[in-house]
N, C-alpha and C. Protein backbone atom coordinates (compact mmCIF):
# COMPACT_ATOMS: atom_id res chain seq x y z
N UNK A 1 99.07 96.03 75.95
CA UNK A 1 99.38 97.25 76.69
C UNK A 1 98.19 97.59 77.58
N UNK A 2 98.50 98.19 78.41
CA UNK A 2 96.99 98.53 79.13
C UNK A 2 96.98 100.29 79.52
N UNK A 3 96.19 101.17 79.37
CA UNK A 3 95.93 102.02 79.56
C UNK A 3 96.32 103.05 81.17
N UNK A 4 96.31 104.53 81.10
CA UNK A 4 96.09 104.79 82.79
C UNK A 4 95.43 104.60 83.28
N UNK A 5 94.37 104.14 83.28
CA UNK A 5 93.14 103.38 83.84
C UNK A 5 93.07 101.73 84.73
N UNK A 6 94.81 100.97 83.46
CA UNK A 6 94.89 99.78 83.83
C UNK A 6 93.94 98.81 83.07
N UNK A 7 93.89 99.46 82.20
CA UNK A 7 92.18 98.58 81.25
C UNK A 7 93.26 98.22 80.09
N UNK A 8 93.21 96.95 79.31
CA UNK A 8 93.92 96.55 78.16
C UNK A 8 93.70 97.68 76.89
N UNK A 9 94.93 97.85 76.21
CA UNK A 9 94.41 98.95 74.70
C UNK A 9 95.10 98.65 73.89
N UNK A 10 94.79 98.91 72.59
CA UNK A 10 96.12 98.66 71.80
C UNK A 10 97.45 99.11 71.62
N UNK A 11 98.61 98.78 71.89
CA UNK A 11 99.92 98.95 71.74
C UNK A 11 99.62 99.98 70.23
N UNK A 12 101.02 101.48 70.60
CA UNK A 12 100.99 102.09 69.73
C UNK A 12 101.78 101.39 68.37
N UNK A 13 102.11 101.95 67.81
CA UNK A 13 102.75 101.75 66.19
C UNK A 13 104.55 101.82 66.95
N UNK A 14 104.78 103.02 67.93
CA UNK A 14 106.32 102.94 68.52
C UNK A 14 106.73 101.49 69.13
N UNK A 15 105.42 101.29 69.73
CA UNK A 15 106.13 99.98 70.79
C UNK A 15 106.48 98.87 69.57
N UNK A 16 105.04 98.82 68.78
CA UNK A 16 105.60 97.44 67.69
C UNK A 16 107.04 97.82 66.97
N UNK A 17 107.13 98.78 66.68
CA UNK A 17 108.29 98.57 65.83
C UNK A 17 109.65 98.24 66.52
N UNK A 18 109.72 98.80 67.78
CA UNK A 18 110.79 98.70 68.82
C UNK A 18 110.66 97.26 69.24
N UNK A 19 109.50 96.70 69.23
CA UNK A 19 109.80 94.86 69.53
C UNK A 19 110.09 94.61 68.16
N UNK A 20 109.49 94.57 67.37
CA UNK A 20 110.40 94.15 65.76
C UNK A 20 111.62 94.78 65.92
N UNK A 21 112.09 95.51 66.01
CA UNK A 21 113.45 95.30 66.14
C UNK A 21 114.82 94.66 66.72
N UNK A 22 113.94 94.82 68.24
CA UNK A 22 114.53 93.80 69.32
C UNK A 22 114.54 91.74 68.62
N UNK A 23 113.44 91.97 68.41
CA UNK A 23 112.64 90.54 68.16
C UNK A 23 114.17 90.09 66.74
N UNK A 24 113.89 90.89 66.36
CA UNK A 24 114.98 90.71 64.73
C UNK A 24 115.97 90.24 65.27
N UNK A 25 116.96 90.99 66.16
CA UNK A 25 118.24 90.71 66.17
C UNK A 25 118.26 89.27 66.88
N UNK A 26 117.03 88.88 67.39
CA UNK A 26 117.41 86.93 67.95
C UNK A 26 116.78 86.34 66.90
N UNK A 27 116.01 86.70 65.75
CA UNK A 27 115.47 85.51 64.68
C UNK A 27 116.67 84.55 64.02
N UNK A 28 116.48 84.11 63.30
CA UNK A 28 116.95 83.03 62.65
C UNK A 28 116.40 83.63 60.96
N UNK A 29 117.63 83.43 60.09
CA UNK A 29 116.98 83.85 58.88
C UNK A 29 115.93 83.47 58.03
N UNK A 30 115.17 82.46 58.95
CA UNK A 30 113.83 82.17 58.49
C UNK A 30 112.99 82.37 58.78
N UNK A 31 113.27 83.03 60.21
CA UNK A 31 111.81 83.30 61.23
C UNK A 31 111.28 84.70 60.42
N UNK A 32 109.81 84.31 60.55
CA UNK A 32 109.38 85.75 60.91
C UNK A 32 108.14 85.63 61.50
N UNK A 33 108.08 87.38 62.01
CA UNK A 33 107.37 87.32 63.32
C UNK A 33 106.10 88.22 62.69
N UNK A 34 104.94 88.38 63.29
CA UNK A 34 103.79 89.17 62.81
C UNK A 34 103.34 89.94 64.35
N UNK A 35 103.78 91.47 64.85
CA UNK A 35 103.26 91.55 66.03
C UNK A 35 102.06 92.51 65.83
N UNK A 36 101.14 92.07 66.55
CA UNK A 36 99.46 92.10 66.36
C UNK A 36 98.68 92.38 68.11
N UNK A 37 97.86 93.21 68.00
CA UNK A 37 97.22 93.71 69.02
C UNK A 37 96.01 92.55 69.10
N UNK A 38 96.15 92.05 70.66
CA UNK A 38 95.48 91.05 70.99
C UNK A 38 93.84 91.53 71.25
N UNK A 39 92.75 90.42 70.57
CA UNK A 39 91.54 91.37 70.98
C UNK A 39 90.92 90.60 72.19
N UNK A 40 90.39 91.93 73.13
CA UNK A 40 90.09 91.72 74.24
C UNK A 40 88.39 91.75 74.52
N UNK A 41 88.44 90.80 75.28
CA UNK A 41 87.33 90.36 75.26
C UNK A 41 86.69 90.42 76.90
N UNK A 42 85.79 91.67 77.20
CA UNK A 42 85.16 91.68 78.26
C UNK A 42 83.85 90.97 78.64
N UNK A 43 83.82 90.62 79.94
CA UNK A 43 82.85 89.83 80.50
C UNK A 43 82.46 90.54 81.63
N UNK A 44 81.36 89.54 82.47
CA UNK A 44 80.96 89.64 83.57
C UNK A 44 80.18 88.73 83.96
N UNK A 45 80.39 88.58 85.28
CA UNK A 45 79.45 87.32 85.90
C UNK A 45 78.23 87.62 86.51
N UNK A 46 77.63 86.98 86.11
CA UNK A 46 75.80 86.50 86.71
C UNK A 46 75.70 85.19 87.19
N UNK A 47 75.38 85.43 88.36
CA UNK A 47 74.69 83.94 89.51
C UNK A 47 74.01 84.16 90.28
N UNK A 48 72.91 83.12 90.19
CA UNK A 48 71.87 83.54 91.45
C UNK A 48 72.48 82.10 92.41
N UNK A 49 71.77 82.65 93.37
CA UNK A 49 72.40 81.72 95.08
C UNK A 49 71.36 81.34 95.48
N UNK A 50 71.55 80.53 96.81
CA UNK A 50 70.57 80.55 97.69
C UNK A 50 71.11 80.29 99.22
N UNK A 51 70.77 81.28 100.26
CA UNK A 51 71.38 81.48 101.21
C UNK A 51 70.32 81.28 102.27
N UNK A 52 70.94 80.78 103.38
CA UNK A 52 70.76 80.10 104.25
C UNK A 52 69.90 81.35 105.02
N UNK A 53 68.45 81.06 105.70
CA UNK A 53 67.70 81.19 106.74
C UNK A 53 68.76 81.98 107.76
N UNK A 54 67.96 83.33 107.57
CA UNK A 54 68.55 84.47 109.13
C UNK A 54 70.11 84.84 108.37
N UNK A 55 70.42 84.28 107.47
CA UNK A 55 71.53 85.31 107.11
C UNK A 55 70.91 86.70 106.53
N UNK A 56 71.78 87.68 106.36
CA UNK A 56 71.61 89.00 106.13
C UNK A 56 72.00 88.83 104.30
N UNK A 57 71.15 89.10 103.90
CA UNK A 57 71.72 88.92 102.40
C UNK A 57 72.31 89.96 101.66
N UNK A 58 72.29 91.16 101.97
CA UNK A 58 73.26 92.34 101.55
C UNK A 58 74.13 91.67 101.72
N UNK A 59 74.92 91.27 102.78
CA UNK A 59 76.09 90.80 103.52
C UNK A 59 76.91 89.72 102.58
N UNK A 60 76.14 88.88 102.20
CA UNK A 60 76.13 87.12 101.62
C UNK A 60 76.53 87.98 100.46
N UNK A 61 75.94 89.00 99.63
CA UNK A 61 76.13 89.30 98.40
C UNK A 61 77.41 89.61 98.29
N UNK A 62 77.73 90.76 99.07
CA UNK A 62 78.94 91.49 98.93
C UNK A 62 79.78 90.64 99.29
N UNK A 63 79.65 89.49 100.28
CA UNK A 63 80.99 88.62 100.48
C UNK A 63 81.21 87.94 99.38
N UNK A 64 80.56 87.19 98.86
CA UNK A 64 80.79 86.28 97.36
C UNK A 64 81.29 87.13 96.90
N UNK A 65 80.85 88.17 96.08
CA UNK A 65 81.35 89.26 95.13
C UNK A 65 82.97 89.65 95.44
N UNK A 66 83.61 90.13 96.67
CA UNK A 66 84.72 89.83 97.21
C UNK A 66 85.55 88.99 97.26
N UNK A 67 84.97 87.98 97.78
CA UNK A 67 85.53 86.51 97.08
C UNK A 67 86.43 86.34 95.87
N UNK A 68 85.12 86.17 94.71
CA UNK A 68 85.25 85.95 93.78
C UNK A 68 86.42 87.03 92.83
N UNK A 69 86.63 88.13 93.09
CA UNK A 69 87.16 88.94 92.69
C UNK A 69 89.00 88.81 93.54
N UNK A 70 88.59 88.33 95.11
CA UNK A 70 89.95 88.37 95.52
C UNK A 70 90.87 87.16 95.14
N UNK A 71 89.71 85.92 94.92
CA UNK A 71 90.49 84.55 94.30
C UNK A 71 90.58 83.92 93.15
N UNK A 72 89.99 84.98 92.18
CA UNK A 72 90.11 84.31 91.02
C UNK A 72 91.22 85.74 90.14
N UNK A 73 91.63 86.33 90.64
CA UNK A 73 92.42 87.52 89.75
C UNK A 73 92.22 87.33 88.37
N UNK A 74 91.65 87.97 88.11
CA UNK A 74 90.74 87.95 86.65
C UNK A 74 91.79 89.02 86.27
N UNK A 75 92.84 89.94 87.06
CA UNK A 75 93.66 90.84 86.34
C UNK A 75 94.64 90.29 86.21
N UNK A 76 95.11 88.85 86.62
CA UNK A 76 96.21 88.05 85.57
C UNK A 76 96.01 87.22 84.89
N UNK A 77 94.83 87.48 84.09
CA UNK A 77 94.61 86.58 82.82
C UNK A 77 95.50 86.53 81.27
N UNK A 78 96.20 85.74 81.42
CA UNK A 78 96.94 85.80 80.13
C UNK A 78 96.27 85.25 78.55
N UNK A 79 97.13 85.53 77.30
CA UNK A 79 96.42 85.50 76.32
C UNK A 79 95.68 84.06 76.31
N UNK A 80 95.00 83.57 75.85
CA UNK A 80 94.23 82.45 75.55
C UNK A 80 94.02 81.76 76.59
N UNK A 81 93.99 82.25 77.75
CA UNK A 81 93.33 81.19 78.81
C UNK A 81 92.17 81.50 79.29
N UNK A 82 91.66 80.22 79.83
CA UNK A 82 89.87 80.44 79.57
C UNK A 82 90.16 80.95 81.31
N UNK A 83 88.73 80.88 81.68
CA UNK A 83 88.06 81.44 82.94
C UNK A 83 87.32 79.95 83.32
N UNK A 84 87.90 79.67 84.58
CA UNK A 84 87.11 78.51 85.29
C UNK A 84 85.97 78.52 86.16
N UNK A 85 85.02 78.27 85.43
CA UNK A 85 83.52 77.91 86.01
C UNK A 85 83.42 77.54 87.16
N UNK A 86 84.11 76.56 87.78
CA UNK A 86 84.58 75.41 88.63
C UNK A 86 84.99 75.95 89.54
N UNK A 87 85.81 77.16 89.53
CA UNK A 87 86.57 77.57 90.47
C UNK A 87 85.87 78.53 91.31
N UNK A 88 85.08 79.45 89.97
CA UNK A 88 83.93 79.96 90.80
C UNK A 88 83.02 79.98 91.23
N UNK A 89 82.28 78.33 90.96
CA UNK A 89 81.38 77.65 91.77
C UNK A 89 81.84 77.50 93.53
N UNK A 90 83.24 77.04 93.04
CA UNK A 90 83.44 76.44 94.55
C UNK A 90 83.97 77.53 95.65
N UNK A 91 84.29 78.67 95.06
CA UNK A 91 84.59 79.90 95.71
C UNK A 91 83.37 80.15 96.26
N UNK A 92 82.30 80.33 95.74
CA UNK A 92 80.63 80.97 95.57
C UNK A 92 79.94 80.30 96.95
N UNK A 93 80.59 78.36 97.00
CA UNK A 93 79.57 77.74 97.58
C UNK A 93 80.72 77.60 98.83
N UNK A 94 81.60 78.01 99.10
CA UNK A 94 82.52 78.20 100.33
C UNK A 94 81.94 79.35 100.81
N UNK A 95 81.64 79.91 100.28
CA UNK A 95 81.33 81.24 101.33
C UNK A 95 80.36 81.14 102.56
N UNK A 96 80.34 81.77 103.81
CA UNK A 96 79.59 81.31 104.57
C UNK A 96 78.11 82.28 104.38
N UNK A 97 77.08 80.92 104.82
CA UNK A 97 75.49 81.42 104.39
C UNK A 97 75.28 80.95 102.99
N UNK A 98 76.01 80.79 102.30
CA UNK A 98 75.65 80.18 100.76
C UNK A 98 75.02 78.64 100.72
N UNK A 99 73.90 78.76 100.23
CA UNK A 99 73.25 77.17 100.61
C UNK A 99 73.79 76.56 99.46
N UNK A 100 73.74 76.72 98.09
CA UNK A 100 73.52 76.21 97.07
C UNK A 100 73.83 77.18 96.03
N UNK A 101 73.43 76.77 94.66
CA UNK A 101 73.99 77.75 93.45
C UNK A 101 73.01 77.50 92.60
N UNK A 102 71.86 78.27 92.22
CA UNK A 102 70.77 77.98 91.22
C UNK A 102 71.33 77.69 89.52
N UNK A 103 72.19 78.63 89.38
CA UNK A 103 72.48 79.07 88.10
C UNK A 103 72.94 77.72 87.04
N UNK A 104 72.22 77.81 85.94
CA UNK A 104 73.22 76.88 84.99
C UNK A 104 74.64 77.34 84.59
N UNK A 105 75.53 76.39 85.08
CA UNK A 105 77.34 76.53 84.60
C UNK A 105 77.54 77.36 83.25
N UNK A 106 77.19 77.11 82.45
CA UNK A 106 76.96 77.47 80.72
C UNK A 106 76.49 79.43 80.71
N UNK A 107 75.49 79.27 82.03
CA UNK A 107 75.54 81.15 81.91
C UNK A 107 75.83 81.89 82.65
N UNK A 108 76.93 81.57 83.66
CA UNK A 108 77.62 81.83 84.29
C UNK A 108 77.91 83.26 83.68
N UNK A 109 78.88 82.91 83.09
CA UNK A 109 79.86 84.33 82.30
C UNK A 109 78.93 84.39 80.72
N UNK A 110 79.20 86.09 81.21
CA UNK A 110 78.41 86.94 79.84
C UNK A 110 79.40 87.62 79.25
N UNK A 111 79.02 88.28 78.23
CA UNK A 111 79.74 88.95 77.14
C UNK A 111 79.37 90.12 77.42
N UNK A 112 80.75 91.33 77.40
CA UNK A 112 80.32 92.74 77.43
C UNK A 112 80.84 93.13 76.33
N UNK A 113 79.87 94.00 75.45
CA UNK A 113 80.66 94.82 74.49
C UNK A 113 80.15 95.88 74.66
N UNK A 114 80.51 97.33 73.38
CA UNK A 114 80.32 98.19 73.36
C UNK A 114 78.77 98.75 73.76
N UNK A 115 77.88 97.49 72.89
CA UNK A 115 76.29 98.09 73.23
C UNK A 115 75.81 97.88 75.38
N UNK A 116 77.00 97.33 75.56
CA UNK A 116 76.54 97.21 76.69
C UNK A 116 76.98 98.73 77.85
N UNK A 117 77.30 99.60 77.40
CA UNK A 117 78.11 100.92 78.11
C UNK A 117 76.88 101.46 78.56
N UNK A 118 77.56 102.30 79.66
CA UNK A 118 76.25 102.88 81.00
C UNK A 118 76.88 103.99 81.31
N UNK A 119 76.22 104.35 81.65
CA UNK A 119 76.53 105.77 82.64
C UNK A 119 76.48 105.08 84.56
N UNK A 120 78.17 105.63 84.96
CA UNK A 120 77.59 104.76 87.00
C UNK A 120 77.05 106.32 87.08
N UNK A 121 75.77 106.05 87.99
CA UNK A 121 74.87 106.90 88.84
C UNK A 121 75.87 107.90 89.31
N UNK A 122 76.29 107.29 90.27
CA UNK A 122 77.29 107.82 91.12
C UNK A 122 78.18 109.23 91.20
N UNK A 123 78.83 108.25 89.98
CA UNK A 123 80.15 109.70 89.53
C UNK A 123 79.53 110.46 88.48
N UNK A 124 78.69 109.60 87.47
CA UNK A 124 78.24 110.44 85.80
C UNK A 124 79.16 110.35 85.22
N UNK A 125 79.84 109.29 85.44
CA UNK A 125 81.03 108.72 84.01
C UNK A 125 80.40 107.67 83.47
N UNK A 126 80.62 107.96 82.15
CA UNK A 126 80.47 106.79 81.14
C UNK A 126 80.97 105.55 80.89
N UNK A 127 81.18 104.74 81.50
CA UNK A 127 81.87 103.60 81.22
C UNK A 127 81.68 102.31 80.37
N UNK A 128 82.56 102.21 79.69
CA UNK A 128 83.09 101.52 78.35
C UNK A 128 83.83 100.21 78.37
N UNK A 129 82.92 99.54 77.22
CA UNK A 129 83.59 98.45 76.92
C UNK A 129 83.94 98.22 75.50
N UNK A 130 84.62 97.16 75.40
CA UNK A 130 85.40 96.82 73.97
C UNK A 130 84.22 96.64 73.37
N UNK A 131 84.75 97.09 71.86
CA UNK A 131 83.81 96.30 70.97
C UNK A 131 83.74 95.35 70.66
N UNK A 132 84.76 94.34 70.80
CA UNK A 132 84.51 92.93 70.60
C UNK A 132 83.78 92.22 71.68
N UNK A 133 83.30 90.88 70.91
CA UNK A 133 82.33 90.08 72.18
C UNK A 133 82.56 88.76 71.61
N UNK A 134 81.94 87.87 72.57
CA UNK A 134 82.11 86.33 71.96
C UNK A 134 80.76 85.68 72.72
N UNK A 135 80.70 84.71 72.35
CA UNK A 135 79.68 83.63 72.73
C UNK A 135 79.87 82.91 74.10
N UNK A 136 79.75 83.12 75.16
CA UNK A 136 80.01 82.42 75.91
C UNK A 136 79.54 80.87 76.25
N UNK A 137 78.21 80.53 75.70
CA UNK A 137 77.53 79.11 75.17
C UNK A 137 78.67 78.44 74.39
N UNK A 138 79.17 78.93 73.17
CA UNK A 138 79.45 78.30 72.17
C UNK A 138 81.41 78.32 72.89
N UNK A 139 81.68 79.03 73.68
CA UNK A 139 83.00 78.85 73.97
C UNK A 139 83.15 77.91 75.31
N UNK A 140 81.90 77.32 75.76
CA UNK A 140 82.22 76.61 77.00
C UNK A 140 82.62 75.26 76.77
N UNK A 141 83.38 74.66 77.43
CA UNK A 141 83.84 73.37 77.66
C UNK A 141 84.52 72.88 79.00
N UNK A 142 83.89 71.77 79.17
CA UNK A 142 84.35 71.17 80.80
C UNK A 142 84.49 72.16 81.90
N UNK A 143 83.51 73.32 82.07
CA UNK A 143 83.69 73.76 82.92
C UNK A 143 84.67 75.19 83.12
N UNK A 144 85.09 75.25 81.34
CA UNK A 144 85.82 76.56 81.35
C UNK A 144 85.27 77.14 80.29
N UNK A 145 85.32 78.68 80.00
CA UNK A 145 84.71 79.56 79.24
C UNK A 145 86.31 80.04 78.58
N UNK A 146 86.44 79.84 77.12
CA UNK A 146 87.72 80.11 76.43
C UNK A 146 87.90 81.24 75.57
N UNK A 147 88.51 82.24 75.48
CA UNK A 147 88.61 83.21 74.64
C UNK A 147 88.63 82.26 73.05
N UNK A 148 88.18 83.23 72.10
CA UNK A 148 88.63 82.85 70.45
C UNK A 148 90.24 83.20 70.58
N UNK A 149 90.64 82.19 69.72
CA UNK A 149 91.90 81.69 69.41
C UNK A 149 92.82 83.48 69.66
N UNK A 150 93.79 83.34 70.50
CA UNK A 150 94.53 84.54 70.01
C UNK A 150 94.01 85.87 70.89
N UNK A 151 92.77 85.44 71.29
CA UNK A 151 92.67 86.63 72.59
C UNK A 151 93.11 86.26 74.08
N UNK A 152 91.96 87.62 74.85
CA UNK A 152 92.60 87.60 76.28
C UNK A 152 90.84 87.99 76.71
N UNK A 153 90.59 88.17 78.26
CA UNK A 153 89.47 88.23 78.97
C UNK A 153 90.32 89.26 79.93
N UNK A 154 89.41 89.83 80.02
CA UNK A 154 89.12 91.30 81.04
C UNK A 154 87.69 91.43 81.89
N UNK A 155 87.88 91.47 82.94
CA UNK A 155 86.81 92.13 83.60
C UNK A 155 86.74 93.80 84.00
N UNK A 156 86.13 94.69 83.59
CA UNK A 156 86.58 95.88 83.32
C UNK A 156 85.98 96.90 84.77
N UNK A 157 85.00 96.10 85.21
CA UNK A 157 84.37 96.93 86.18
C UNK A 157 83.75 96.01 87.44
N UNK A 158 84.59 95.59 87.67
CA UNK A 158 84.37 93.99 88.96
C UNK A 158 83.06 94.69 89.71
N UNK A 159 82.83 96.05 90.07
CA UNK A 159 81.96 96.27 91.03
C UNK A 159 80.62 96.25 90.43
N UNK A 160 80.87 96.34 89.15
CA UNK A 160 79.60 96.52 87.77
C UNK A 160 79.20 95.52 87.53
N UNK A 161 80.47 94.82 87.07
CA UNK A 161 80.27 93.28 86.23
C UNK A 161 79.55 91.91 86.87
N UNK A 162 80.11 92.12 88.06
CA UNK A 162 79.34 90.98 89.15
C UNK A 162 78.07 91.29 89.54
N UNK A 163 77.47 90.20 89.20
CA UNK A 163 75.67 90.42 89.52
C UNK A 163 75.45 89.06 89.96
N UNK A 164 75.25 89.03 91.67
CA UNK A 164 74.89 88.27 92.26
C UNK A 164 72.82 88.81 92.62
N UNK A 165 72.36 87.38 92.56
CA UNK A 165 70.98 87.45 92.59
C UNK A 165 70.67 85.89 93.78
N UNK A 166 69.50 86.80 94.50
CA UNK A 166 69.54 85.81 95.59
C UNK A 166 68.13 85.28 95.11
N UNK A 167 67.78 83.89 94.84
CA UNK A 167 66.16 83.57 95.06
C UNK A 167 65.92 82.15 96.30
């Protein structure tokens, strides 16, 4: 379920029982079903760059960051699919003025949880993340970063979460 905000939350106690019920009348008298609130697992990306001589690097920043946010829709991530490294390398190094990509693949994507909540300057809202977290080291493979079995990935604050660094 996702919140008025549009942020994932847990489904109340009404909705489960109303899909168990629905769910019932197509089982089979052997099936049964267990419906369970998926845990969500927030991130955010860190990469440093390196951009090309006489570009404007405010500019270079905010375009990647755009980019990355307009082509990888991180808001249709479904349950158990990972996040491709790969994809946002090659998004990163398409952009124009981008020379290269310093960063190791592996720390790409970070883990946000609860200890990670801030106050934005800005407005003086508090903004929040799940309490769950995962390993992003220990969940990488070939180039993709995978939720634990049975979750989902959220990026909760794209303008927050993305931390582009130029050296």
């Amino acid at each position: 379920c996702k919140d008025a905000e549009g942020f994932y939350a847990p489904a109340s106690d009404a909705i489960k029982i109303n899909i168990s019920k629905y769910v019932n009348e197509f089982r089979l008298i052997g099936d049964s079903f267990n419906i369970l609130d998926v845990p969500v697992y927030n991130f955010g990306i860190k990469i440093k760059i390196r951009v090309a001589s006489g570009a404007v690097i405010n500019d270079v920043i905010s375009d990647v960051a755009f980019r990355i946010v307009e082509n990888m829709r991180f808001d249709n991530l479904q349950i158990g699919e990972a996040i491709n490294i790969n994809d946002i390398n090659n998004i990163v190094l398409n952009t124009d003025n981008v020379v290269s990509i310093a960063s190791i693949q592996e720390e790409i994507i970070n883990s946000k949880s609860s200890v990670d909540d801030f106050e934005d300057i800005e407005t003086g809202e508090i903004l929040s993340y799940n309490d769950t977290s995962f390993n992003p080291l220990s969940s990488f493979e070939d180039g993709f970063v995978y939720p634990s079995r049975g979750g989902i990935f959220e990026m909760k604050y794209s303008a927050k979460d993305i931390v582009i660094e130029v050296i």
